[in-house]
Structures are given as structure tokens and as C-alpha cells.
C-alpha atoms as a PDB file:
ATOM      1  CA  UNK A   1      84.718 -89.283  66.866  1.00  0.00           C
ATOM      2  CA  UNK A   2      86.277 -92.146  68.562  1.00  0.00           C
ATOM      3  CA  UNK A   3      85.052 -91.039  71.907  1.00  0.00           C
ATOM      4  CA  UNK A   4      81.917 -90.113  73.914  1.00  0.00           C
ATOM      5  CA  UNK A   5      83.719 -89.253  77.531  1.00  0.00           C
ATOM      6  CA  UNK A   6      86.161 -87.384  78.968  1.00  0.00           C
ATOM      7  CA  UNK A   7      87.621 -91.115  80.067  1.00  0.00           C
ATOM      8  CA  UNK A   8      88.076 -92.734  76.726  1.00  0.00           C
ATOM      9  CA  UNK A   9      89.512 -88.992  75.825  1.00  0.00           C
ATOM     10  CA  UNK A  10      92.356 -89.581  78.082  1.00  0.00           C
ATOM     11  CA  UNK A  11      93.076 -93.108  77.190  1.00  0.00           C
ATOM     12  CA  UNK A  12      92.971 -92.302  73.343  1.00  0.00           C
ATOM     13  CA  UNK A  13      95.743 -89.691  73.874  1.00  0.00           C
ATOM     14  CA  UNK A  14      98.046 -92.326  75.916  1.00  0.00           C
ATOM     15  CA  UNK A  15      97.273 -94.996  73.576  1.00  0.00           C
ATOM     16  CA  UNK A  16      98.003 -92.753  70.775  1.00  0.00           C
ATOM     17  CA  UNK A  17     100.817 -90.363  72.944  1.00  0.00           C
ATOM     18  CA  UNK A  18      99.474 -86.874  71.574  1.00  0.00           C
ATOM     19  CA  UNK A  19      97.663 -84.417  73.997  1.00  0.00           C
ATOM     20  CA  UNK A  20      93.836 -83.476  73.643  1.00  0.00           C
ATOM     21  CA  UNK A  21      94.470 -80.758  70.962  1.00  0.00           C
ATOM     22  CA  UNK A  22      96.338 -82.925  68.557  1.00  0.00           C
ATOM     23  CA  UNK A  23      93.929 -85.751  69.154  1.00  0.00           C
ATOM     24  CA  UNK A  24      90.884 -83.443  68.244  1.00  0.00           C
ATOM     25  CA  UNK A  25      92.696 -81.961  65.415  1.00  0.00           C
ATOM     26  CA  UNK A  26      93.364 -85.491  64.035  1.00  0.00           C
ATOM     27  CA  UNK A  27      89.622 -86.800  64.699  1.00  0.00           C
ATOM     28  CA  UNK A  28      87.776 -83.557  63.191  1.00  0.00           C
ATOM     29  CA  UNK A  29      90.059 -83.867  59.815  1.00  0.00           C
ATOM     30  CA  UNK A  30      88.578 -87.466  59.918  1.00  0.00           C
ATOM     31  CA  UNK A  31      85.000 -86.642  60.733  1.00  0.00           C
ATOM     32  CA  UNK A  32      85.094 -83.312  58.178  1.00  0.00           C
ATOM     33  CA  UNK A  33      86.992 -85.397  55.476  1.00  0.00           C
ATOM     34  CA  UNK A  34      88.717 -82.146  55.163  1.00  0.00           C
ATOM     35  CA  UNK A  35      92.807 -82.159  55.768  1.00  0.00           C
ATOM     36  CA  UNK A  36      94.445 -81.002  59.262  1.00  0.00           C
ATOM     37  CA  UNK A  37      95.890 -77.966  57.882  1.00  0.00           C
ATOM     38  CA  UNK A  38      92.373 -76.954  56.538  1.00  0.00           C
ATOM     39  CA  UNK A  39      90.739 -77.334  59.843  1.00  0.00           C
ATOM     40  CA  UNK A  40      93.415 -75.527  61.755  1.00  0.00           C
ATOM     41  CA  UNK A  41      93.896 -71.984  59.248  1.00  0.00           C
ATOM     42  CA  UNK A  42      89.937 -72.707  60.225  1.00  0.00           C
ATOM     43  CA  UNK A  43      90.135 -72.652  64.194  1.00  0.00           C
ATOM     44  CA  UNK A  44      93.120 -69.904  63.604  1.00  0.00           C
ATOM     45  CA  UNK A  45      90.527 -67.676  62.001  1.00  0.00           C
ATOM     46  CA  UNK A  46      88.505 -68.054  64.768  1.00  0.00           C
ATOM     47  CA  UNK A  47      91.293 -67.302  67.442  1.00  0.00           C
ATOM     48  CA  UNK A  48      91.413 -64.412  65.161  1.00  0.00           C
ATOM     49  CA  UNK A  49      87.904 -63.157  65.942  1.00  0.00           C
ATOM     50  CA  UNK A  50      88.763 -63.510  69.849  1.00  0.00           C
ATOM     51  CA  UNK A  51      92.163 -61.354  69.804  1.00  0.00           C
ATOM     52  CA  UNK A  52      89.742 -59.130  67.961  1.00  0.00           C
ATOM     53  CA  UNK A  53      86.709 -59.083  70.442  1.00  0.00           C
ATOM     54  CA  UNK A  54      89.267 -59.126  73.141  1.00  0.00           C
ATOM     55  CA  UNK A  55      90.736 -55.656  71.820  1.00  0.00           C
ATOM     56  CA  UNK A  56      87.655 -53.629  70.658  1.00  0.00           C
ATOM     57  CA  UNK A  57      86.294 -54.550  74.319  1.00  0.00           C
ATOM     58  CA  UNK A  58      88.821 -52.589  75.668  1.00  0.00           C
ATOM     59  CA  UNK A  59      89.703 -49.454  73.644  1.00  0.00           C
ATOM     60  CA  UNK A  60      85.941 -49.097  72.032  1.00  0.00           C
ATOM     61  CA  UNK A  61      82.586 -48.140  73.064  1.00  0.00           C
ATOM     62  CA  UNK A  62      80.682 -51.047  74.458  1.00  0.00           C
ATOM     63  CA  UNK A  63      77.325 -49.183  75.562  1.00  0.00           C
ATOM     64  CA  UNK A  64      75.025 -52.497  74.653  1.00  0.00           C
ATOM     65  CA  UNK A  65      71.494 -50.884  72.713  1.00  0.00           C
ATOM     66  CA  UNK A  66      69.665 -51.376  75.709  1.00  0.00           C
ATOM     67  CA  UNK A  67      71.840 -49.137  77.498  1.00  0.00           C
ATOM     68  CA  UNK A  68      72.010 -51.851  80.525  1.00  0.00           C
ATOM     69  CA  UNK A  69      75.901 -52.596  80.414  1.00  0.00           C
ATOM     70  CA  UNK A  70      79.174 -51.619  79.027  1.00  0.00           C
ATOM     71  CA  UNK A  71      82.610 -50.793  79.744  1.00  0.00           C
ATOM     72  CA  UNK A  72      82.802 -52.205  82.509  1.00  0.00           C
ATOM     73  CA  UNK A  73      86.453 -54.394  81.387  1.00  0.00           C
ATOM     74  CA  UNK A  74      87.828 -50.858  80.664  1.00  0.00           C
ATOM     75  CA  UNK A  75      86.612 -49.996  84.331  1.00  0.00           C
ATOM     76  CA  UNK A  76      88.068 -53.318  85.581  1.00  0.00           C
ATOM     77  CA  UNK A  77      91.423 -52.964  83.754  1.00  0.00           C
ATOM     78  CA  UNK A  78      91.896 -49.313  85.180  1.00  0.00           C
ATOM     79  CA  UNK A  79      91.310 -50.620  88.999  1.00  0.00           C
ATOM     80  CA  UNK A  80      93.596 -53.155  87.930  1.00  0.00           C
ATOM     81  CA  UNK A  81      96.447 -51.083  87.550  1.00  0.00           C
ATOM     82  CA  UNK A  82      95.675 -47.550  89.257  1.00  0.00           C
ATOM     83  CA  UNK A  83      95.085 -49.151  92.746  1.00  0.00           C
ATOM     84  CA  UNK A  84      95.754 -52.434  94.902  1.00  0.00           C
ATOM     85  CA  UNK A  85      93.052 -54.550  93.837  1.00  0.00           C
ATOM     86  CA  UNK A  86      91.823 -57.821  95.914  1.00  0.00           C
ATOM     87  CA  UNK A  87      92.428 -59.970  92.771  1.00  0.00           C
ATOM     88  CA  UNK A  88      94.657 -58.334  90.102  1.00  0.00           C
ATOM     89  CA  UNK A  89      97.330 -59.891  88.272  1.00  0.00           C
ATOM     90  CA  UNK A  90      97.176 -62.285  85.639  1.00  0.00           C
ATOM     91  CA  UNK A  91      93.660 -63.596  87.002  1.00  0.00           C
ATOM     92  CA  UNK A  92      92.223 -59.591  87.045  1.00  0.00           C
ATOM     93  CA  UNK A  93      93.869 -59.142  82.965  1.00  0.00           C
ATOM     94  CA  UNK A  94      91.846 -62.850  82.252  1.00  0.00           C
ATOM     95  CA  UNK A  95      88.816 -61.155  84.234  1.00  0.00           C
ATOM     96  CA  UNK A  96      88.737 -57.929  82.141  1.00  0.00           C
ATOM     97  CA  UNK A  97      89.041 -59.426  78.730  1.00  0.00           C
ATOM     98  CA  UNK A  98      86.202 -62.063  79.563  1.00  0.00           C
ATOM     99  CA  UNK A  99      84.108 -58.956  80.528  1.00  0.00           C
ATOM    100  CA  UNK A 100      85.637 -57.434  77.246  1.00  0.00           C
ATOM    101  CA  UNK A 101      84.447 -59.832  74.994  1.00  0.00           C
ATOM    102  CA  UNK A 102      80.684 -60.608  76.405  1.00  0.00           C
ATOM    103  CA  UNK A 103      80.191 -56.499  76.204  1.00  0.00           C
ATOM    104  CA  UNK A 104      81.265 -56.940  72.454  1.00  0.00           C
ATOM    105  CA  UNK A 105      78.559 -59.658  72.099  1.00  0.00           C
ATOM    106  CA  UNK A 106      75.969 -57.662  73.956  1.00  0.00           C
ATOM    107  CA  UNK A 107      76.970 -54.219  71.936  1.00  0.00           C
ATOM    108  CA  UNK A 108      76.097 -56.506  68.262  1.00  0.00           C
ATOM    109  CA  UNK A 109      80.385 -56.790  68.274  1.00  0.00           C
ATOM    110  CA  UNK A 110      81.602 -60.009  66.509  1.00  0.00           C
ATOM    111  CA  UNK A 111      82.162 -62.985  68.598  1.00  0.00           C
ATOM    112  CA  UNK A 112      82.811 -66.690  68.613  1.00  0.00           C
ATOM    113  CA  UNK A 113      80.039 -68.980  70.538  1.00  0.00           C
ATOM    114  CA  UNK A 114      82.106 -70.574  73.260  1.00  0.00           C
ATOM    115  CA  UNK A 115      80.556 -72.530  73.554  1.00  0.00           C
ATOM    116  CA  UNK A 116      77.494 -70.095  73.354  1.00  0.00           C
ATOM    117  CA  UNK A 117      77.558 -66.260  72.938  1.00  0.00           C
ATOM    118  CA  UNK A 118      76.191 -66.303  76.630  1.00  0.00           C
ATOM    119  CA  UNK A 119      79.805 -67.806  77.545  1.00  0.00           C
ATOM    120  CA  UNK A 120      81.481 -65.866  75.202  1.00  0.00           C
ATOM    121  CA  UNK A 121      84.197 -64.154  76.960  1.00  0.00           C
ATOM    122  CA  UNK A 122      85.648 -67.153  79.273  1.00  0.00           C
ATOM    123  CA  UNK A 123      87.556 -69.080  76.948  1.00  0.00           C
ATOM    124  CA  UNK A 124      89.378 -65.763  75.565  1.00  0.00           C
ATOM    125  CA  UNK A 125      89.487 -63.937  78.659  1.00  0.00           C
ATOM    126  CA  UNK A 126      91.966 -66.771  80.004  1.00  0.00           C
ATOM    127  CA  UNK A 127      93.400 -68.140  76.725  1.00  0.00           C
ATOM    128  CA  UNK A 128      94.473 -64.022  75.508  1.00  0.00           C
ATOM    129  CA  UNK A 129      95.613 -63.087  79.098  1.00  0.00           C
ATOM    130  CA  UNK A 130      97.889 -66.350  79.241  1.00  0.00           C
ATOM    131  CA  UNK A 131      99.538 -65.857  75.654  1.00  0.00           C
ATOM    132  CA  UNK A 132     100.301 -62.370  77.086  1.00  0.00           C
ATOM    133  CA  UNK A 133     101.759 -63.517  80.576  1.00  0.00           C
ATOM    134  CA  UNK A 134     103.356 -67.047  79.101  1.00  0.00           C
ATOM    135  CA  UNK A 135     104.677 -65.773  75.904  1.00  0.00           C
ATOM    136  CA  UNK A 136     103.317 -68.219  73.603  1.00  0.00           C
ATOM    137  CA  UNK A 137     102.537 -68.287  70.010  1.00  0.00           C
ATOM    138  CA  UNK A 138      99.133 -67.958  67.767  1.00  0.00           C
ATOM    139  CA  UNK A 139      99.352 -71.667  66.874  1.00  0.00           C
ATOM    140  CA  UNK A 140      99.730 -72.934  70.287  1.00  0.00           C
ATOM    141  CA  UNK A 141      96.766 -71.369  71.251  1.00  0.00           C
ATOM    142  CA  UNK A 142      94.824 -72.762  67.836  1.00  0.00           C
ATOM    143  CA  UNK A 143      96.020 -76.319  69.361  1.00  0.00           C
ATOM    144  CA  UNK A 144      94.491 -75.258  73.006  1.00  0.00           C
ATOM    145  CA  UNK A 145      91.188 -74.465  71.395  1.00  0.00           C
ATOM    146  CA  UNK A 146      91.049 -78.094  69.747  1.00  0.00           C
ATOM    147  CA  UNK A 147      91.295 -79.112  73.299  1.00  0.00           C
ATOM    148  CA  UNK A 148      88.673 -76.999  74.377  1.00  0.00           C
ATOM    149  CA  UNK A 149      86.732 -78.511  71.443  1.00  0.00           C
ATOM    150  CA  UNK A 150      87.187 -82.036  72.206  1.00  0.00           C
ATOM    151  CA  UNK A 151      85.941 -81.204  76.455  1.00  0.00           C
ATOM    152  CA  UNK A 152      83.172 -79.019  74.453  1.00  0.00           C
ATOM    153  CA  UNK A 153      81.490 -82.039  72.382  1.00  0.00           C
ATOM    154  CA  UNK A 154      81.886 -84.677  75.187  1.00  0.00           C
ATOM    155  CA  UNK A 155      79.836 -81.977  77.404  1.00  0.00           C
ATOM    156  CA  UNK A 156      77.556 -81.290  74.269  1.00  0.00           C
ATOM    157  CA  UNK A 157      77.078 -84.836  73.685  1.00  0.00           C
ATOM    158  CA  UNK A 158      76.335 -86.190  77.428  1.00  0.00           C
ATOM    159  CA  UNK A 159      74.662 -83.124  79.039  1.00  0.00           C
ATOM    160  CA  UNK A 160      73.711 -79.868  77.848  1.00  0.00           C
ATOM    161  CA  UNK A 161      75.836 -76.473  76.470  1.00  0.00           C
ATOM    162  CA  UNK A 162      72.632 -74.984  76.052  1.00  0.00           C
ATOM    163  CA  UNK A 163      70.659 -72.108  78.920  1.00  0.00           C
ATOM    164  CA  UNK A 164      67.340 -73.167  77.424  1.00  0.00           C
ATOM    165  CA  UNK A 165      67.907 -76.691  78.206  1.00  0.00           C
ATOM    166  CA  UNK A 166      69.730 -76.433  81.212  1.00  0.00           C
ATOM    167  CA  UNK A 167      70.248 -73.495  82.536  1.00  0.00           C
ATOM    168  CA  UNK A 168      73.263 -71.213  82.893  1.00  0.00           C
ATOM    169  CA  UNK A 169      75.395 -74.128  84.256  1.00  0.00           C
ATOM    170  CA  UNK A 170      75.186 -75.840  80.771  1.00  0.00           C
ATOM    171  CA  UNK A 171      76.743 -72.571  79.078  1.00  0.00           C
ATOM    172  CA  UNK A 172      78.785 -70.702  81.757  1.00  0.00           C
ATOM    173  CA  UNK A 173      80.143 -74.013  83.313  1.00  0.00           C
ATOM    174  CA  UNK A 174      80.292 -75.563  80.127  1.00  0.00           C
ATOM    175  CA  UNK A 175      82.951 -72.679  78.899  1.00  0.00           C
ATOM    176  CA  UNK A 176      84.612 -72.889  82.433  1.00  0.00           C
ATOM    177  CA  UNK A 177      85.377 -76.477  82.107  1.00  0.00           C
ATOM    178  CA  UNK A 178      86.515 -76.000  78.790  1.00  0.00           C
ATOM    179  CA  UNK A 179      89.254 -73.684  79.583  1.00  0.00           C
ATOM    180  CA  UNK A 180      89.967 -75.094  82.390  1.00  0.00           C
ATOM    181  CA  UNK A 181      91.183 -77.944  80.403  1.00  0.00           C
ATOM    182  CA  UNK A 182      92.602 -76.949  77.618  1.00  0.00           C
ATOM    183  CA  UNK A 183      95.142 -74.440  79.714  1.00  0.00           C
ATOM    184  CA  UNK A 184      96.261 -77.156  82.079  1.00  0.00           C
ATOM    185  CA  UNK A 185      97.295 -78.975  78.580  1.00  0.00           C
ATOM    186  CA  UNK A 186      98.628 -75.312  77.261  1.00  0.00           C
ATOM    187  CA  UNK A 187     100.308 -75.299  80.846  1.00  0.00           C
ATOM    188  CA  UNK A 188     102.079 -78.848  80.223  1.00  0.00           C
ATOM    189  CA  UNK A 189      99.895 -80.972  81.992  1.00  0.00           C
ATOM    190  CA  UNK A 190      98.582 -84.604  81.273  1.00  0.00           C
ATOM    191  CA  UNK A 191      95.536 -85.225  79.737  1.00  0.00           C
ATOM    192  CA  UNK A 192      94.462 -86.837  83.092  1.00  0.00           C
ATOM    193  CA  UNK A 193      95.265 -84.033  85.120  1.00  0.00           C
ATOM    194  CA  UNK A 194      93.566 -81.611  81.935  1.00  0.00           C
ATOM    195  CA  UNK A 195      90.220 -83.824  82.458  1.00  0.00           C
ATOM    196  CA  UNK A 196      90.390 -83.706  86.630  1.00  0.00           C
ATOM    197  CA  UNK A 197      90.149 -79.745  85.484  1.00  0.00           C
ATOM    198  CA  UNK A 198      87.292 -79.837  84.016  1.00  0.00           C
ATOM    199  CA  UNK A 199      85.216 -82.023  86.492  1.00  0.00           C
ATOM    200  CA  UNK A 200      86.347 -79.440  89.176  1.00  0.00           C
ATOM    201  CA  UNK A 201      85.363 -76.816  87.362  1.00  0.00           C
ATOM    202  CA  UNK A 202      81.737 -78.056  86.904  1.00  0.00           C
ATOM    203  CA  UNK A 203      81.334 -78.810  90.132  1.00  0.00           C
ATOM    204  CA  UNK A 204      81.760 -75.385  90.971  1.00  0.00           C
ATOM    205  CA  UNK A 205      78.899 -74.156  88.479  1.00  0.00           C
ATOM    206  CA  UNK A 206      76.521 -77.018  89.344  1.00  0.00           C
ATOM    207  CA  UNK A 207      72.918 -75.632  89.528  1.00  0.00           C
ATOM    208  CA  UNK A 208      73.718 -72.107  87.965  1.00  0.00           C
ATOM    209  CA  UNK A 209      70.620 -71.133  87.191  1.00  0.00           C
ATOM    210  CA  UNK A 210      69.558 -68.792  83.276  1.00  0.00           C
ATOM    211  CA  UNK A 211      67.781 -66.144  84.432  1.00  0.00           C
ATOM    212  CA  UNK A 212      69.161 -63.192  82.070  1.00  0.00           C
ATOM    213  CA  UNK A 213      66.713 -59.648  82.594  1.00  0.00           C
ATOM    214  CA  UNK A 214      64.861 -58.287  80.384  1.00  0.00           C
ATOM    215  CA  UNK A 215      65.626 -61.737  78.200  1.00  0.00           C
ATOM    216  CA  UNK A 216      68.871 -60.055  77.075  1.00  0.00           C
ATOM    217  CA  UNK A 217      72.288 -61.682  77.238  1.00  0.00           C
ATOM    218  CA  UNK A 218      73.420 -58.715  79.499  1.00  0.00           C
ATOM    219  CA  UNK A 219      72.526 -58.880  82.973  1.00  0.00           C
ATOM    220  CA  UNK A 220      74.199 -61.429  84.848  1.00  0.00           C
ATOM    221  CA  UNK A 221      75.602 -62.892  81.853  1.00  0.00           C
ATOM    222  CA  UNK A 222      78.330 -60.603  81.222  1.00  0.00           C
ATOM    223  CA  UNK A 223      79.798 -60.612  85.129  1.00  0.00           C
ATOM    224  CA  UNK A 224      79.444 -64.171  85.314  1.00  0.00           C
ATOM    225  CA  UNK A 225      81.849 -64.454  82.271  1.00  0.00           C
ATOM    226  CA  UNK A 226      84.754 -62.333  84.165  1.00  0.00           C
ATOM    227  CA  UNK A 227      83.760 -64.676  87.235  1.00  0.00           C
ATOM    228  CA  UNK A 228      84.145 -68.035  85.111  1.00  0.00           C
ATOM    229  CA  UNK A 229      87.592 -67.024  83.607  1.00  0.00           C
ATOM    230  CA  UNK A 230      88.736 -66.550  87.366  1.00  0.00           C
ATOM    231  CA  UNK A 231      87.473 -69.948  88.390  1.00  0.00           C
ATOM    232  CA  UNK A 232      89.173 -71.670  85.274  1.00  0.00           C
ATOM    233  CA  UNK A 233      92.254 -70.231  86.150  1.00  0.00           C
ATOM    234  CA  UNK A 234      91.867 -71.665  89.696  1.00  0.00           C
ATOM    235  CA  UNK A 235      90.618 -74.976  88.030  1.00  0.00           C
ATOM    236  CA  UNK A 236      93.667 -75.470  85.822  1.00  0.00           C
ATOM    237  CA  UNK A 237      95.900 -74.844  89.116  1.00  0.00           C
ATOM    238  CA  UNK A 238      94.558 -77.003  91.363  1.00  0.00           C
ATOM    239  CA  UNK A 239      94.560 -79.689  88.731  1.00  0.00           C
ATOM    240  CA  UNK A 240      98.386 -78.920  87.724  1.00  0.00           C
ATOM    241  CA  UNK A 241      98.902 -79.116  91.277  1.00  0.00           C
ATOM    242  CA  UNK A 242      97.695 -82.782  91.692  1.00  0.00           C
ATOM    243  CA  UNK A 243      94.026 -81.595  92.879  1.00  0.00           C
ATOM    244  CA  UNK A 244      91.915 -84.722  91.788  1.00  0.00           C
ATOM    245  CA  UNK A 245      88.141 -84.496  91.126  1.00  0.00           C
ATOM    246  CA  UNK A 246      87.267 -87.127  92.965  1.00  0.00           C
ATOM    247  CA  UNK A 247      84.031 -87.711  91.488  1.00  0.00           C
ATOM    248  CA  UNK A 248      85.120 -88.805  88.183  1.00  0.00           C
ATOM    249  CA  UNK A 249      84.527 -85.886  85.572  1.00  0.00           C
ATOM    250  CA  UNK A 250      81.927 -88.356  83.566  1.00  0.00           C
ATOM    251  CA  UNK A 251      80.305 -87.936  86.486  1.00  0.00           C
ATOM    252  CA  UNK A 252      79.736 -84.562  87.066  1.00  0.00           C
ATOM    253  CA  UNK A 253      78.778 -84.214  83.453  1.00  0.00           C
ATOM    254  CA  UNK A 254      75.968 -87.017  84.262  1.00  0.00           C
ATOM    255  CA  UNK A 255      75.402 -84.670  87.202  1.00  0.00           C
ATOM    256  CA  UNK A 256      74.813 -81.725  85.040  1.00  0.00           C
ATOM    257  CA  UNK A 257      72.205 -83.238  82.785  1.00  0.00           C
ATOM    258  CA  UNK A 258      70.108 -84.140  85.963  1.00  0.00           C
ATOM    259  CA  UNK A 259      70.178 -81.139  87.450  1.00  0.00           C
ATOM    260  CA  UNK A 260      69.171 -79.217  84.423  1.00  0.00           C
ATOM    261  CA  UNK A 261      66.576 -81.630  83.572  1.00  0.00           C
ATOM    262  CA  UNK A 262      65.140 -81.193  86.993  1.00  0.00           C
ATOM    263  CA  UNK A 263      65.486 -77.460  86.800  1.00  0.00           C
ATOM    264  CA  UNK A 264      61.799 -75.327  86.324  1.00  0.00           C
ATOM    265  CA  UNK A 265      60.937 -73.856  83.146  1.00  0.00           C
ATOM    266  CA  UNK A 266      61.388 -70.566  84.405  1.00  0.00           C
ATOM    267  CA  UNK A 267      65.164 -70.896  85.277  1.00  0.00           C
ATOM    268  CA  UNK A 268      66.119 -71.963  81.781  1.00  0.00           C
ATOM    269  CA  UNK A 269      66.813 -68.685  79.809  1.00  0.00           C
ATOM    270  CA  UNK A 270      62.598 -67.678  79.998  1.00  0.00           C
ATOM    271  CA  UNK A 271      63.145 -64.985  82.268  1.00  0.00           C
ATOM    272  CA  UNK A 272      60.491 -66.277  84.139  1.00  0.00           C
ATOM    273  CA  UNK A 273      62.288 -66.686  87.383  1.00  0.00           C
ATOM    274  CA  UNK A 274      65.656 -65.313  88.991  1.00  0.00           C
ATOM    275  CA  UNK A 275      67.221 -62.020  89.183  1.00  0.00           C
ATOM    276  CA  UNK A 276      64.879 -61.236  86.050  1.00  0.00           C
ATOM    277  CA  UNK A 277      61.746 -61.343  88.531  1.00  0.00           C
ATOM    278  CA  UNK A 278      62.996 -59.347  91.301  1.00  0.00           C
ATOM    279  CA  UNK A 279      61.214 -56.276  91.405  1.00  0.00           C
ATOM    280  CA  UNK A 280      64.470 -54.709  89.687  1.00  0.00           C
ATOM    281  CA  UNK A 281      64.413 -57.110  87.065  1.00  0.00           C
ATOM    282  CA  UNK A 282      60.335 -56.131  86.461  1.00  0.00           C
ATOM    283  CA  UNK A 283      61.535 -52.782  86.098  1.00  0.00           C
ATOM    284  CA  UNK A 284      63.757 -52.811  83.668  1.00  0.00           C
ATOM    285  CA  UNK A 285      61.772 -55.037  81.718  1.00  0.00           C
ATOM    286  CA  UNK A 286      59.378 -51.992  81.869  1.00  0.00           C
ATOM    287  CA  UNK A 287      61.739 -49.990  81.153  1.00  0.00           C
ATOM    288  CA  UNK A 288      62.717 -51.706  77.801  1.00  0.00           C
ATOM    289  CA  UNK A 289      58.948 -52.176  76.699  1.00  0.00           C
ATOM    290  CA  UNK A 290      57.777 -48.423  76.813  1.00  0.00           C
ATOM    291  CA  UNK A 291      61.625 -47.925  75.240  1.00  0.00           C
ATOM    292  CA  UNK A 292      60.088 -49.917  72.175  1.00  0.00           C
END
């Protein structure tokens, strides 16, 4: 790739006047060796598997095996339209298919890692709900998930994308930042304004600890993916608005990697620590032992 940050993203795309999806698309075919057109029926397949996790989320079954969670986006898409929720609208739809597709993950459904199956639902939850509200075609959203790609590996290769390594920031706020991104491009902004997105996204998930019960990708995972779709949403606004992150988003990245570094052991995806040590959490985890 010919860049490492966010930065040198932006500057690539003026120099080259293309916006952060065509710029990835054209750097992957050069890294892969293999032509645009392959890589994108590639990244459409994968869209694919999102509509798809998106749906069966909210017309099928999600009871996970450990019985913990499920249905819940069917429960948040009734409120939705039954009574006058606090949220609703476009953000409560992006909400309920986020929840939709972490359920599918959790019930052994088919998913796409975004960038990890713990941040599953984010990146679909707003990029579905927005095709639906904006109108826009299959292909557009293929090019938004290049952009999303390209915010994904300058994350991936300056802090973390990973619970284990650094906690639930590096995987929820990863995927927050990423969509953030990617729909203030799909919403017609600059690749400035797209990369201002993502640094105020992070900041918003700085410190987010991994502390899943039971050592299942259920409980908080799952709510904190209908909560992350919400704050890209609010992300891409405030950056289409003219919102600046005024620490550089470089910055905040660099920010990430020190607080996760700094982070104990058992706030890294051990269960150690967290919600999955409250006496609650020690219960269930009980629970799921004498259910073996």
C-alpha cells in the first residue's frame, strides 16, 4: 500500500482525485496482483453475506446456544415502529440491524469479521439501513466498504483491531471509525472531512474495555454493536457538518495503541475483569459450566 496513515490517505486521493474507495480498490488490485474487477465481485460477495446476516437477524430465530441473547433487533425494530421511541428513525433501523447481525454471529449464523466478529454488526447495521433510506445501489456500497477497508488497515497497521490486544476499543471503535468514514464518503463528503470521522469516532470509544461473560461474544458485545452504529451515524454528521477532530485522527489512533497497551490483562477479552466478574457475570459463568 502506498500509505500507513489516515494523512497520507487523504493526500493520495487529492493527488490522485478519486475518493478512499476507489483509491483502496486501485491499491489492493496492486498489492493482490489480481485485477479490480476480481477484487470487487470479491468485496460484493461479501456485501452479500451482510444483506444476508442483516435479514435472517430479523425474521429468524436468533436464540444464541448458550441461551444468553437473541432477538433482541426483532424486539428493537417492533418498539421502533409500534410506539414513539427516544431514538427511532433511520438511526433506530441502523441500531436494529447491527443488533441483527451480532445475534447471527452469536447464534453460529454466517458473518463477515468487521473488522472482527465481535464488531460484526456496525458496519452493516449503518451501511444496510442507509442503502434503504438513501436509495443507493449494491455497487456503491461495495465502493463504501473499500473505504472502510482502507480506515480498517491504517487502524490495523498503527494500533490494534484486536480485544485480546487491546481491548474492546480496538474492535468496537475500530468498526465505528470505519463506518463512520466510509458513509461520510457514501454521503458525498471529502476524504478530509471522511478521516475527521473517524478520529471522532475513536475518541468516543477510547478505553472501552473486553470484558465479554462467560468468554462468549454475547454479553455486552452484541448491545455495544447497536450502540456503535448509532455513534457512527452521529460521527459521519458531525464530520459532514464541518465538525473537525481536532486532535489529528493519526493521533487518536497513536492514542489507541497506548491505551490498550497500558490496559490489564484481565480487560483484554480474558474475562478476568469487567462486567464478566460481577457477581452476575460469576453466575452465569456457573451457569454455563454445570450446563456442560
Amino acid at each position: 500500500m502506498n500509505f500507513q496513515t489516515l494523512s497520507q490517505l487523504a493526500v493520495l486521493c487529492e493527488e490522485r482525485g478519486m475518493g478512499i474507495g476507489a483509491l483502496m480498490l486501485e491499491e489492493q488490485s496492486e498489492e493482490s496482483g489480481r485485477s479490480k474487477e476480481q477484487e470487487f465481485a470479491t468485496m460484493s460477495q461479501y456485501y452479500g453475506v451482510m444483506k444476508e446476516a442483516v435479514y435472517r437477524g430479523m425474521t429468524e430465530d436468533t436464540t444464541s446456544r448458550s441461551g444468553l441473547t437473541g432477538l433482541d433487533a426483532q424486539r428493537v425494530a417492533s418498539y421502533n415502529t409500534a410506539d414513539e421511541p427516544c431514538l427511532g428513525g433511520p438511526a433506530g433501523q441502523a441500531m436494529a440491524y447491527a443488533l441483527a447481525v451480532s445475534e447471527v454471529n452469536a447464534s453460529m449464523g454466517r458473518i463477515i469479521a468487521t473488522p472482527t466478529a465481535g464488531s460484526c454488526g456496525i458496519i452493516p447495521g449503518v451501511f444496510l439501513s442507509c442503502q434503504e433510506r438513501f436509495g443507493w445501489e449494491d455497487d456503491y456500497m461495495v465502493s463504501g466498504l473499500f473505504a472502510a477497508g482502507a480506515i480498517g488497515y491504517v487502524i490495523a497497521n498503527n494500533s490494534f483491531v484486536s480485544g485480546a490486544e487491546g481491548g474492546c476499543q480496538a474492535e468496537v471503535g475500530s468498526a465505528i471509525g470505519m463506518a463512520a468514514g466510509a458513509l461520510t464518503e457514501l454521503r458525498g463528503g471529502t476524504p478530509a472531512q471522511a478521516v475527521h470521522a473517524v478520529g471522532l469516532a475513536l475518541k468516543n470509544t477510547l478505553g472501552l474495555i473486553c470484558d465479554p461473560v462467560g468468554g462468549l461474544v454475547e454479553i455486552p458485545c452484541i448491545v455495544r454493536n447497536g450502540f456503535g452504529a448509532v455513534t457512527a451515524l452521529a460521527a459521519a454528521d458531525m464530520a459532514l457538518a464541518g465538525v473537525r477532530s481536532v486532535i489529528p485522527s493519526d493521533e487518536v489512533i497513536k492514542v489507541m495503541l497506548e491505551v490498550g497497551s497500558a490496559m490489564p490483562e484481565k480487560h483484554r477479552e480474558t474475562a478476568g475483569g469487567g462486567l464478566a466478574q460481577t457477581p452476575t457475570g460469576r453466575k452465569i459463568m456457573r451457569d454455563l459450566r454445570n450446563k456442560k
